[in-house]
PDB file of N, CA and C in Angstrom:
ATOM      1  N   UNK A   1     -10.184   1.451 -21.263  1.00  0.00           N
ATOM      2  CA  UNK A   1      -8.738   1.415 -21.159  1.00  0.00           C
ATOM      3  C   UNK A   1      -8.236   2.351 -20.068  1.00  0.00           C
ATOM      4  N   UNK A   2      -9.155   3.412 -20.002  1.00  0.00           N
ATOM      5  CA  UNK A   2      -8.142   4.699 -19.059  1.00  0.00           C
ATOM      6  C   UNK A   2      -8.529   3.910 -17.815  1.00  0.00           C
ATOM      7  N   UNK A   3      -9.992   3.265 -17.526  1.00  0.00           N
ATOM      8  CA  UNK A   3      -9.695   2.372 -15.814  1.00  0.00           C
ATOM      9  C   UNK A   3      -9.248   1.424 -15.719  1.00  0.00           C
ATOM     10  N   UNK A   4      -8.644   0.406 -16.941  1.00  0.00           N
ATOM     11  CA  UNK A   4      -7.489  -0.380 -16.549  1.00  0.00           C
ATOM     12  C   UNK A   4      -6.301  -0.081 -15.926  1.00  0.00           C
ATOM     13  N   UNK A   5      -5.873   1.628 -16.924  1.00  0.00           N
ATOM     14  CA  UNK A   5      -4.751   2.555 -16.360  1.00  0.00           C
ATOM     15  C   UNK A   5      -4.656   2.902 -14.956  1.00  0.00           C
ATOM     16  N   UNK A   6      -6.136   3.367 -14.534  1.00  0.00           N
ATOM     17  CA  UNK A   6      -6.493   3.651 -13.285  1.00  0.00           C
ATOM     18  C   UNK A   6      -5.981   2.814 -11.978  1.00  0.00           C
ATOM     19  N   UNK A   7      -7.006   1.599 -12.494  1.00  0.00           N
ATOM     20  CA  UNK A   7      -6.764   0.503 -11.529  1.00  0.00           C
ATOM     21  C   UNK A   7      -5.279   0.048 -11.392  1.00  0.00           C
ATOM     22  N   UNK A   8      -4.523   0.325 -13.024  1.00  0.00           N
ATOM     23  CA  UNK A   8      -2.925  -0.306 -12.260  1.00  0.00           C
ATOM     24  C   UNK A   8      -2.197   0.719 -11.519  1.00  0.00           C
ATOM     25  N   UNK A   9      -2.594   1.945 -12.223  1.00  0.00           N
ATOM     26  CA  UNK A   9      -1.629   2.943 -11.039  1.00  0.00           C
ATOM     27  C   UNK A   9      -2.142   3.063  -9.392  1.00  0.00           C
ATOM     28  N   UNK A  10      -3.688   2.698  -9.291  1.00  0.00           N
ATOM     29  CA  UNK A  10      -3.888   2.739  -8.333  1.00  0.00           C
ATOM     30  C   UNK A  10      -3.950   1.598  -7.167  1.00  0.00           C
ATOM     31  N   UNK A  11      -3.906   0.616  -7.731  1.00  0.00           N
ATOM     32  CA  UNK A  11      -2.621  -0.428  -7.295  1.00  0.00           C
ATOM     33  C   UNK A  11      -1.469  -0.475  -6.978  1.00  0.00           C
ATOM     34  N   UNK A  12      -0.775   0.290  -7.512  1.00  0.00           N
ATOM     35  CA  UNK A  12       0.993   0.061  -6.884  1.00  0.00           C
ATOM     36  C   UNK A  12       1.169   1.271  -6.059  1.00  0.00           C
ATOM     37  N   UNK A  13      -0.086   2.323  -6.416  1.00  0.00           N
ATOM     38  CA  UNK A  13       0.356   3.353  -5.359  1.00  0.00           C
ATOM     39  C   UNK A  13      -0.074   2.880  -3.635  1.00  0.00           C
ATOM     40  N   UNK A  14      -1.635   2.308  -3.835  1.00  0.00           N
ATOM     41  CA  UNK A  14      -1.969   1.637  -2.437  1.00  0.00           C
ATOM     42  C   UNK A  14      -0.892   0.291  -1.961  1.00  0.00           C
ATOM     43  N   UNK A  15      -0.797  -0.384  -2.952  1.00  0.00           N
ATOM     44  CA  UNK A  15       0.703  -1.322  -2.194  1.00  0.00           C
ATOM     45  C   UNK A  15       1.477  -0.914  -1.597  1.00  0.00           C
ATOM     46  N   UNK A  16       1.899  -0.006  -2.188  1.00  0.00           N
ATOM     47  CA  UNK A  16       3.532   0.764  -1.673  1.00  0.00           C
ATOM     48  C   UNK A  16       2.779   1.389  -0.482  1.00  0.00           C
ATOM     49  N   UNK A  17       1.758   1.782  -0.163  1.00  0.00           N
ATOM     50  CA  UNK A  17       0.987   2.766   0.261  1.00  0.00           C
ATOM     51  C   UNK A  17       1.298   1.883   2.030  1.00  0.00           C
ATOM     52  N   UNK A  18       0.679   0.907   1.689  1.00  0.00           N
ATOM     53  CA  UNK A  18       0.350  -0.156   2.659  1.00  0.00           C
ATOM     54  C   UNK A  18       1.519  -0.646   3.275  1.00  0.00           C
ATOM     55  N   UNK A  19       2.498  -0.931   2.695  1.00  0.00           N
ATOM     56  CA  UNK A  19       3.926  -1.673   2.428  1.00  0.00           C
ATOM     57  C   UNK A  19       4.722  -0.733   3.455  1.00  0.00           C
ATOM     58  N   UNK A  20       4.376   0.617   3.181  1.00  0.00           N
ATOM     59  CA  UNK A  20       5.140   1.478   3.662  1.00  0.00           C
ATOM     60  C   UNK A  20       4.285   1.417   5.703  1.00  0.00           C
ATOM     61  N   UNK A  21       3.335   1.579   5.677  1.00  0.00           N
ATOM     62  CA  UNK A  21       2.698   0.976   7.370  1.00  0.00           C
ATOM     63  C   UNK A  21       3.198   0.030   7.734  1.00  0.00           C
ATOM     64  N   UNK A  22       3.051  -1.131   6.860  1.00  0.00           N
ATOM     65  CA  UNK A  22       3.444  -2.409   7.542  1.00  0.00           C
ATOM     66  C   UNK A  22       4.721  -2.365   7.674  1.00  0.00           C
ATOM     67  N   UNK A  23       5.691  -2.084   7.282  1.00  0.00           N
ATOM     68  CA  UNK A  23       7.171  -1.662   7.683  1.00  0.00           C
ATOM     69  C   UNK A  23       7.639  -0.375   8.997  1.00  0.00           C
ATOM     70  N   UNK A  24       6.288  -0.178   9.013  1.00  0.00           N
ATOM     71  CA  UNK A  24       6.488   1.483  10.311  1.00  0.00           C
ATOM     72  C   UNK A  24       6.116   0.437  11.535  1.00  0.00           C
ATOM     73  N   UNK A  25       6.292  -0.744  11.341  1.00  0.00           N
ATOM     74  CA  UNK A  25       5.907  -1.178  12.697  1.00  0.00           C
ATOM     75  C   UNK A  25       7.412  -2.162  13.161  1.00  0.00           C
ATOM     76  N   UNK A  26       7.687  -2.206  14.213  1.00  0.00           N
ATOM     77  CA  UNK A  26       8.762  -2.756  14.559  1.00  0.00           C
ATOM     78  C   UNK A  26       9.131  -3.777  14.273  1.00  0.00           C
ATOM     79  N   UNK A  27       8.147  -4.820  14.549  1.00  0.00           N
ATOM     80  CA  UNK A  27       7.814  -5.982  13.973  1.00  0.00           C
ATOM     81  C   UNK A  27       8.047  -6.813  12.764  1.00  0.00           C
ATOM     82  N   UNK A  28       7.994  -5.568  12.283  1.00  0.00           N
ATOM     83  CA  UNK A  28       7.907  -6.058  10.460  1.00  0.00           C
ATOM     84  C   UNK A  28       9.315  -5.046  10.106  1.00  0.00           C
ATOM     85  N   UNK A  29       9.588  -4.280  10.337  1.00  0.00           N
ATOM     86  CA  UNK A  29      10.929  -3.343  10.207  1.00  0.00           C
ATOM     87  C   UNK A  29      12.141  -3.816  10.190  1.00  0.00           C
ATOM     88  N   UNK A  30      12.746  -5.600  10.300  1.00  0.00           N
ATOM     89  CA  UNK A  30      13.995  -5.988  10.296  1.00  0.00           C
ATOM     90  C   UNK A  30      13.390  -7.128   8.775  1.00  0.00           C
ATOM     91  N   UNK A  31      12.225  -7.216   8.650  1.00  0.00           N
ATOM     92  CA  UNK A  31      12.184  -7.878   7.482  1.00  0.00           C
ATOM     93  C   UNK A  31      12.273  -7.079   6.384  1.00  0.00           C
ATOM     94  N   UNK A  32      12.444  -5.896   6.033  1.00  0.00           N
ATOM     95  CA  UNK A  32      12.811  -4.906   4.937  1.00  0.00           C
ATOM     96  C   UNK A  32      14.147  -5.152   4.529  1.00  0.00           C
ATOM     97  N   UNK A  33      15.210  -5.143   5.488  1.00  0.00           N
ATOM     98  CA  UNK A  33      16.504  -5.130   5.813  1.00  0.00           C
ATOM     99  C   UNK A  33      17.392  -6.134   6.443  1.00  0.00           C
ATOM    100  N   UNK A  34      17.916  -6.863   6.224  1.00  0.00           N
ATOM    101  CA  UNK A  34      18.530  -7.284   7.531  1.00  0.00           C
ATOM    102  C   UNK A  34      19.506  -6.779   8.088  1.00  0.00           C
ATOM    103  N   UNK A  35      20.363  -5.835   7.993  1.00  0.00           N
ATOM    104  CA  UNK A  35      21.240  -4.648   8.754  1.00  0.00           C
ATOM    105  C   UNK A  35      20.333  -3.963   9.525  1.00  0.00           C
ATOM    106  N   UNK A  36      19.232  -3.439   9.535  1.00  0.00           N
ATOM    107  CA  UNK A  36      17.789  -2.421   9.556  1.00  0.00           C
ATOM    108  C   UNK A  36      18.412  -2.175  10.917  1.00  0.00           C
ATOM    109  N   UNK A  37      18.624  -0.587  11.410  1.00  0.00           N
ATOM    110  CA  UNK A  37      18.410  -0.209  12.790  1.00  0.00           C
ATOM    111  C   UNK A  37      17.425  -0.716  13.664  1.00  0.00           C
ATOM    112  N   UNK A  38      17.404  -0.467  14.946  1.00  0.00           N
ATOM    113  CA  UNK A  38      16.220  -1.024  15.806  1.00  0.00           C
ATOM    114  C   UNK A  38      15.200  -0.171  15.661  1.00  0.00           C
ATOM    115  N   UNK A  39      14.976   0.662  15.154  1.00  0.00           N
ATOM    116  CA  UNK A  39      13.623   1.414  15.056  1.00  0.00           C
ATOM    117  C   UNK A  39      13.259   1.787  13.162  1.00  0.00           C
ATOM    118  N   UNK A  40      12.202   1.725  12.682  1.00  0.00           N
ATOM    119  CA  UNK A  40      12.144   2.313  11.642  1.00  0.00           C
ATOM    120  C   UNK A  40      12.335   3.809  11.473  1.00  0.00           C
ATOM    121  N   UNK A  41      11.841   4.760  10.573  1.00  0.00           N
ATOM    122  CA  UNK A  41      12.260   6.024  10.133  1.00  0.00           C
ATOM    123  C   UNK A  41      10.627   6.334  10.438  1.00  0.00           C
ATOM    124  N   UNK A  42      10.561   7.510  11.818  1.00  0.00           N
ATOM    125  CA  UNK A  42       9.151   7.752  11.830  1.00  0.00           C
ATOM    126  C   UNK A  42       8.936   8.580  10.542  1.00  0.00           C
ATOM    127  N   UNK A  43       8.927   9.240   9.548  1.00  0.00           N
ATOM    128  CA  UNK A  43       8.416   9.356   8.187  1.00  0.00           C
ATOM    129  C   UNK A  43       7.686   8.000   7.778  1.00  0.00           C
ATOM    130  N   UNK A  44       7.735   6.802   7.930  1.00  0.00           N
ATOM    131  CA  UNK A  44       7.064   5.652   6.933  1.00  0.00           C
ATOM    132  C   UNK A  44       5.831   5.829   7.086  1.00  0.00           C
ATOM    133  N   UNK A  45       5.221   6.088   8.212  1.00  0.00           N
ATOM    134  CA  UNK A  45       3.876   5.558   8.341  1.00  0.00           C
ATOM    135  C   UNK A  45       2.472   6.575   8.052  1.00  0.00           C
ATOM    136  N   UNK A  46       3.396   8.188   8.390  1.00  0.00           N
ATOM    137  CA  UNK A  46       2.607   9.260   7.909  1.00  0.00           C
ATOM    138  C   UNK A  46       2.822   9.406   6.065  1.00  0.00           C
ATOM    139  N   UNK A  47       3.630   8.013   5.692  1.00  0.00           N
ATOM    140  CA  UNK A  47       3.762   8.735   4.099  1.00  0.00           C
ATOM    141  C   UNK A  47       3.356   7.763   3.102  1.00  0.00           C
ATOM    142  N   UNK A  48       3.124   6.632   4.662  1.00  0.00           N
ATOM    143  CA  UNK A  48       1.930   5.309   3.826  1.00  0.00           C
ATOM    144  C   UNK A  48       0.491   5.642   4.026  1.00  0.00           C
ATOM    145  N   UNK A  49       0.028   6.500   4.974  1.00  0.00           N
ATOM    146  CA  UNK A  49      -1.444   6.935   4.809  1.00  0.00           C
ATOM    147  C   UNK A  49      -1.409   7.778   3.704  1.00  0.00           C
ATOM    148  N   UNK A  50      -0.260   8.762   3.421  1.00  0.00           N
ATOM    149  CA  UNK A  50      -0.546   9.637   2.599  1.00  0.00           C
ATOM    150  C   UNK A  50      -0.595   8.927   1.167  1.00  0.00           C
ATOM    151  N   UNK A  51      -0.136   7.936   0.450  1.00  0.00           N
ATOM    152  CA  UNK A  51      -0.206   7.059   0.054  1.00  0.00           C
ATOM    153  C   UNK A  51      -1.468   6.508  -0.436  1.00  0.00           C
ATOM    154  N   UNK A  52      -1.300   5.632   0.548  1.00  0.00           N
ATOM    155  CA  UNK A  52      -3.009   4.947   0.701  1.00  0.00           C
ATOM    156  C   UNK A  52      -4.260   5.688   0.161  1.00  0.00           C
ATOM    157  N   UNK A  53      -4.411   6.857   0.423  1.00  0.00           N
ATOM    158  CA  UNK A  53      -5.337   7.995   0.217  1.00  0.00           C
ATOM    159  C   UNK A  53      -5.384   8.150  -0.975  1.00  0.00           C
ATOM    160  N   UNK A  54      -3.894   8.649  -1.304  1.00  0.00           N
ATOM    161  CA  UNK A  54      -3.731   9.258  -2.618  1.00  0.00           C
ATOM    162  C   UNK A  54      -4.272   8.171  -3.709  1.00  0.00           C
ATOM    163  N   UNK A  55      -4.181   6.844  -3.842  1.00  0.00           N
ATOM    164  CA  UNK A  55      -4.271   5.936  -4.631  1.00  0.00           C
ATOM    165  C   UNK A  55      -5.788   5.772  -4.762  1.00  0.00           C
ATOM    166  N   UNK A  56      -6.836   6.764  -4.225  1.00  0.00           N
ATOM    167  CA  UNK A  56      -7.678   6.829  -4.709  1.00  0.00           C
ATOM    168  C   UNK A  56      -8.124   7.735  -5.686  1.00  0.00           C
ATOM    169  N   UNK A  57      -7.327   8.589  -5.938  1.00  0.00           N
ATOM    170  CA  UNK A  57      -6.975  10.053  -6.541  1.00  0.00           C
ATOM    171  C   UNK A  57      -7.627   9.280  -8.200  1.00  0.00           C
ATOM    172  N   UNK A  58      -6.380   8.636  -8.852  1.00  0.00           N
ATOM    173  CA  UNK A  58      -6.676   7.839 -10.055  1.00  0.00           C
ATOM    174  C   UNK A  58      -7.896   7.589 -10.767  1.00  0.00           C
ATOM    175  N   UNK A  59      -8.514   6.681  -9.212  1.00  0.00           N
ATOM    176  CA  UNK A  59      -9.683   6.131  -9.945  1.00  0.00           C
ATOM    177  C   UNK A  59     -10.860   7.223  -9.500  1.00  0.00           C
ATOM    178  N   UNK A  60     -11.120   8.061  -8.483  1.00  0.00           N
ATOM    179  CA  UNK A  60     -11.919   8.946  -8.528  1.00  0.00           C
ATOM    180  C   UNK A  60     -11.874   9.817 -10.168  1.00  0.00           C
ATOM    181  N   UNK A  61     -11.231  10.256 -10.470  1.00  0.00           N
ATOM    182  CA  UNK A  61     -10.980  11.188 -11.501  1.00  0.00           C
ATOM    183  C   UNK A  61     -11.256  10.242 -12.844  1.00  0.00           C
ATOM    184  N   UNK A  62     -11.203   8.819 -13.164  1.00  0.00           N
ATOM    185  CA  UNK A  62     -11.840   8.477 -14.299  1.00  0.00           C
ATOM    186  C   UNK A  62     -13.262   7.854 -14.073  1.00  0.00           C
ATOM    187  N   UNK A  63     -13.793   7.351 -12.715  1.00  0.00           N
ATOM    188  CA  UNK A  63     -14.935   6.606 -12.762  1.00  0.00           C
ATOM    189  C   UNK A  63     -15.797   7.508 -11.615  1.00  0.00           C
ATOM    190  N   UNK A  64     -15.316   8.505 -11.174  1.00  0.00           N
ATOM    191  CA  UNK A  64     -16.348   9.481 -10.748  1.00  0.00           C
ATOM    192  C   UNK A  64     -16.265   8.959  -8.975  1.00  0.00           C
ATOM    193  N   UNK A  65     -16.795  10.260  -7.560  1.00  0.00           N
ATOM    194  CA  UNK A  65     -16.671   9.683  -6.918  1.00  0.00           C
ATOM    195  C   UNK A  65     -17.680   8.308  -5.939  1.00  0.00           C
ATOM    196  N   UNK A  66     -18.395   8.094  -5.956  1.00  0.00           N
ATOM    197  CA  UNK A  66     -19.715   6.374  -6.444  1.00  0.00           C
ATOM    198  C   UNK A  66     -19.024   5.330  -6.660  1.00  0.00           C
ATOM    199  N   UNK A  67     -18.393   5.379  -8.096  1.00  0.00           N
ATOM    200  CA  UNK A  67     -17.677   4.210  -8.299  1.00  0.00           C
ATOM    201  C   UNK A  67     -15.979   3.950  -7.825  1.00  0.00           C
ATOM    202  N   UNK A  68     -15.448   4.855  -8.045  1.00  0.00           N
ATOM    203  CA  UNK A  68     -14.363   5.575  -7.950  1.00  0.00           C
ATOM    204  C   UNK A  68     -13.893   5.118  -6.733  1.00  0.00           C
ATOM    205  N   UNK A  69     -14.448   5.239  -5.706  1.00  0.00           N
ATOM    206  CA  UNK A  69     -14.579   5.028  -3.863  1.00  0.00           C
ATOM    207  C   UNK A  69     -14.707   3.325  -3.800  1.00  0.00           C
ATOM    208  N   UNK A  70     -15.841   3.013  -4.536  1.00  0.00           N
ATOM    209  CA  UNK A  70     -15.995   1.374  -4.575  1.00  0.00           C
ATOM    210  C   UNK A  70     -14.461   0.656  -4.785  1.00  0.00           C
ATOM    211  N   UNK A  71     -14.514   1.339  -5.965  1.00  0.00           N
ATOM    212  CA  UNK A  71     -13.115   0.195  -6.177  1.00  0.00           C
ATOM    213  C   UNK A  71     -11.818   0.593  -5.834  1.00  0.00           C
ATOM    214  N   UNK A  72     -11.721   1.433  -5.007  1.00  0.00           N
ATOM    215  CA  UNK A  72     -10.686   1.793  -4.320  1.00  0.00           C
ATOM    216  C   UNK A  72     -10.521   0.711  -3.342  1.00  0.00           C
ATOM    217  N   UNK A  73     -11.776   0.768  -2.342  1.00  0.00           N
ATOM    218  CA  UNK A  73     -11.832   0.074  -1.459  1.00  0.00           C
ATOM    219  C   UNK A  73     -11.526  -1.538  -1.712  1.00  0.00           C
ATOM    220  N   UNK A  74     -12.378  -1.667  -3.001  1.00  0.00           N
ATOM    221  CA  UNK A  74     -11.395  -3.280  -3.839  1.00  0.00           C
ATOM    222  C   UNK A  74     -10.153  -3.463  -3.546  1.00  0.00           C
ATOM    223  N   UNK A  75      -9.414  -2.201  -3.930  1.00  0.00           N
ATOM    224  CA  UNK A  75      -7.861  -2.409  -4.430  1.00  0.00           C
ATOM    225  C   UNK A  75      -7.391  -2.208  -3.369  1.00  0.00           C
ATOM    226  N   UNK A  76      -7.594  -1.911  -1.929  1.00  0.00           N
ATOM    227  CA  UNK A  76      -6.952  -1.894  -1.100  1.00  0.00           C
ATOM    228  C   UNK A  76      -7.050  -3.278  -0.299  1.00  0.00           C
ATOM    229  N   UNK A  77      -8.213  -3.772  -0.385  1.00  0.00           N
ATOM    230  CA  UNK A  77      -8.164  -5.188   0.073  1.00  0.00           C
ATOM    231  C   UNK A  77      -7.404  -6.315  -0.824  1.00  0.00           C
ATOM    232  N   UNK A  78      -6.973  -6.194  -2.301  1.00  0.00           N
ATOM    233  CA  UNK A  78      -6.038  -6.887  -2.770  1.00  0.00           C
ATOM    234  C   UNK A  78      -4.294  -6.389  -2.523  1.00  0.00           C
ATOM    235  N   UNK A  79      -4.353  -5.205  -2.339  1.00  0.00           N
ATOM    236  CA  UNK A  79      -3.067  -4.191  -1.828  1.00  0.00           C
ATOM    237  C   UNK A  79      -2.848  -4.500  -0.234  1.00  0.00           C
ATOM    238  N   UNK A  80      -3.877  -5.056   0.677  1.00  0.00           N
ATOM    239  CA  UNK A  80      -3.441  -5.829   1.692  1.00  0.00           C
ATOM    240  C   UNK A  80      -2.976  -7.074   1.557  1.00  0.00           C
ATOM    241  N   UNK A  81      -3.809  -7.535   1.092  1.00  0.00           N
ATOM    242  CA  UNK A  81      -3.254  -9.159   0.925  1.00  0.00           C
ATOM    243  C   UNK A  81      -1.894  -9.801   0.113  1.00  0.00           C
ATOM    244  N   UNK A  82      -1.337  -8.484  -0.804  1.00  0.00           N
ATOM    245  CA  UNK A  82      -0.028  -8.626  -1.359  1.00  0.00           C
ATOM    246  C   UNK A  82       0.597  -8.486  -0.287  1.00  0.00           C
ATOM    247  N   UNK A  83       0.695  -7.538   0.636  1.00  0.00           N
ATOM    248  CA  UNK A  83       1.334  -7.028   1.691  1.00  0.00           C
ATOM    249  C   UNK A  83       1.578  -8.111   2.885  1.00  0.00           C
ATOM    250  N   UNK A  84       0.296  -8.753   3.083  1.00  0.00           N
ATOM    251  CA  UNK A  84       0.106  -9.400   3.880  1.00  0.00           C
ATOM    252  C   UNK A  84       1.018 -10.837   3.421  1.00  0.00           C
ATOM    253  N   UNK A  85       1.020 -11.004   2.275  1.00  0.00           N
ATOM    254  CA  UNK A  85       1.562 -12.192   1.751  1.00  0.00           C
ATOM    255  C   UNK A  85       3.031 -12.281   1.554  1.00  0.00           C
ATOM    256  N   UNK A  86       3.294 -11.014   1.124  1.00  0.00           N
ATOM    257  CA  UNK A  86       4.936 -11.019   1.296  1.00  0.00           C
ATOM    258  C   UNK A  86       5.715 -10.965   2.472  1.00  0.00           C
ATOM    259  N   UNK A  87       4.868 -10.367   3.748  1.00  0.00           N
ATOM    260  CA  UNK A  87       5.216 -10.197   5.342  1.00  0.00           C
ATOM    261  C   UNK A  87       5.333 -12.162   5.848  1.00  0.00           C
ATOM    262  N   UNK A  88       4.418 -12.923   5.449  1.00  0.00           N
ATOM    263  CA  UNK A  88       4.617 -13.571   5.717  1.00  0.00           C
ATOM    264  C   UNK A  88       5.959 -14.361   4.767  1.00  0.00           C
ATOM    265  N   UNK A  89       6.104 -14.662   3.868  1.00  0.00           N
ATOM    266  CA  UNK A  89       6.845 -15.381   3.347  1.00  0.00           C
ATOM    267  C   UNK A  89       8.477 -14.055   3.776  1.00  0.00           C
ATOM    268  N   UNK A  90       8.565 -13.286   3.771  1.00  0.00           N
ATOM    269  CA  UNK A  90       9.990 -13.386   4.509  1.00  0.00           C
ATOM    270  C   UNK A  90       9.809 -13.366   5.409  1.00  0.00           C
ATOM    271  N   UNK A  91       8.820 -13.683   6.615  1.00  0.00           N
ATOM    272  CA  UNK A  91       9.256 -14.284   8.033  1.00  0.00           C
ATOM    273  C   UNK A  91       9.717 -15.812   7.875  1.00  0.00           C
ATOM    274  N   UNK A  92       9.006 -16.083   6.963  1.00  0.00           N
ATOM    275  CA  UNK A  92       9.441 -17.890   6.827  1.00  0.00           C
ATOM    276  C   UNK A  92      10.659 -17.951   6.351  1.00  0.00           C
ATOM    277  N   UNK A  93      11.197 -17.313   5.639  1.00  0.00           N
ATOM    278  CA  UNK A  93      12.593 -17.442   4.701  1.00  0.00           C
ATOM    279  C   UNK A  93      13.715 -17.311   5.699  1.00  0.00           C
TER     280      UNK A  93
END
């Protein structure tokens, strides 16, 4: 149960984690917003690595660091592909 806990907190922290890069880029920075200034807030992108990182914190501390690292690296490749999936569908919208 505590690495189900793991895995969900360490899921929404790497989403947001990720969410927060992919928005530090110009590109993707008027799809957050549509008012959105022409530049994002340089804070996003140093506070989506910090982020990203951290969301391994969780699962190191219940499954040790071996496994801990493994499935981090899992959850960041499903924490891209949310990311990746919502970038696209509001460009289409």
């Amino acid at each position: 149960m505590a690495t189900l806990l793991a895995l969900a907190i360490a899921g929404l922290i790497a989403t947001l984690g990720l969410a927060l890069i992919a928005f530090s880029q110009t590109q993707h920075w008027p799809l957050l917003r549509r008012a959105a200034p022409d530049r994002p807030p340089a804070a996003l992108r140093p506070t989506g690595w910090a982020l990203t990182l951290l969301a391994a914190l969780p699962l190191i501390l219940s499954d040790g660091w071996g496994f801990g690292l493994l499935l981090w690296a899992c959850m960041l490749t499903f924490a891209a592909l949310l990311v990746a999936s919502e970038l696209t569908r509001r460009r289409n919208d």
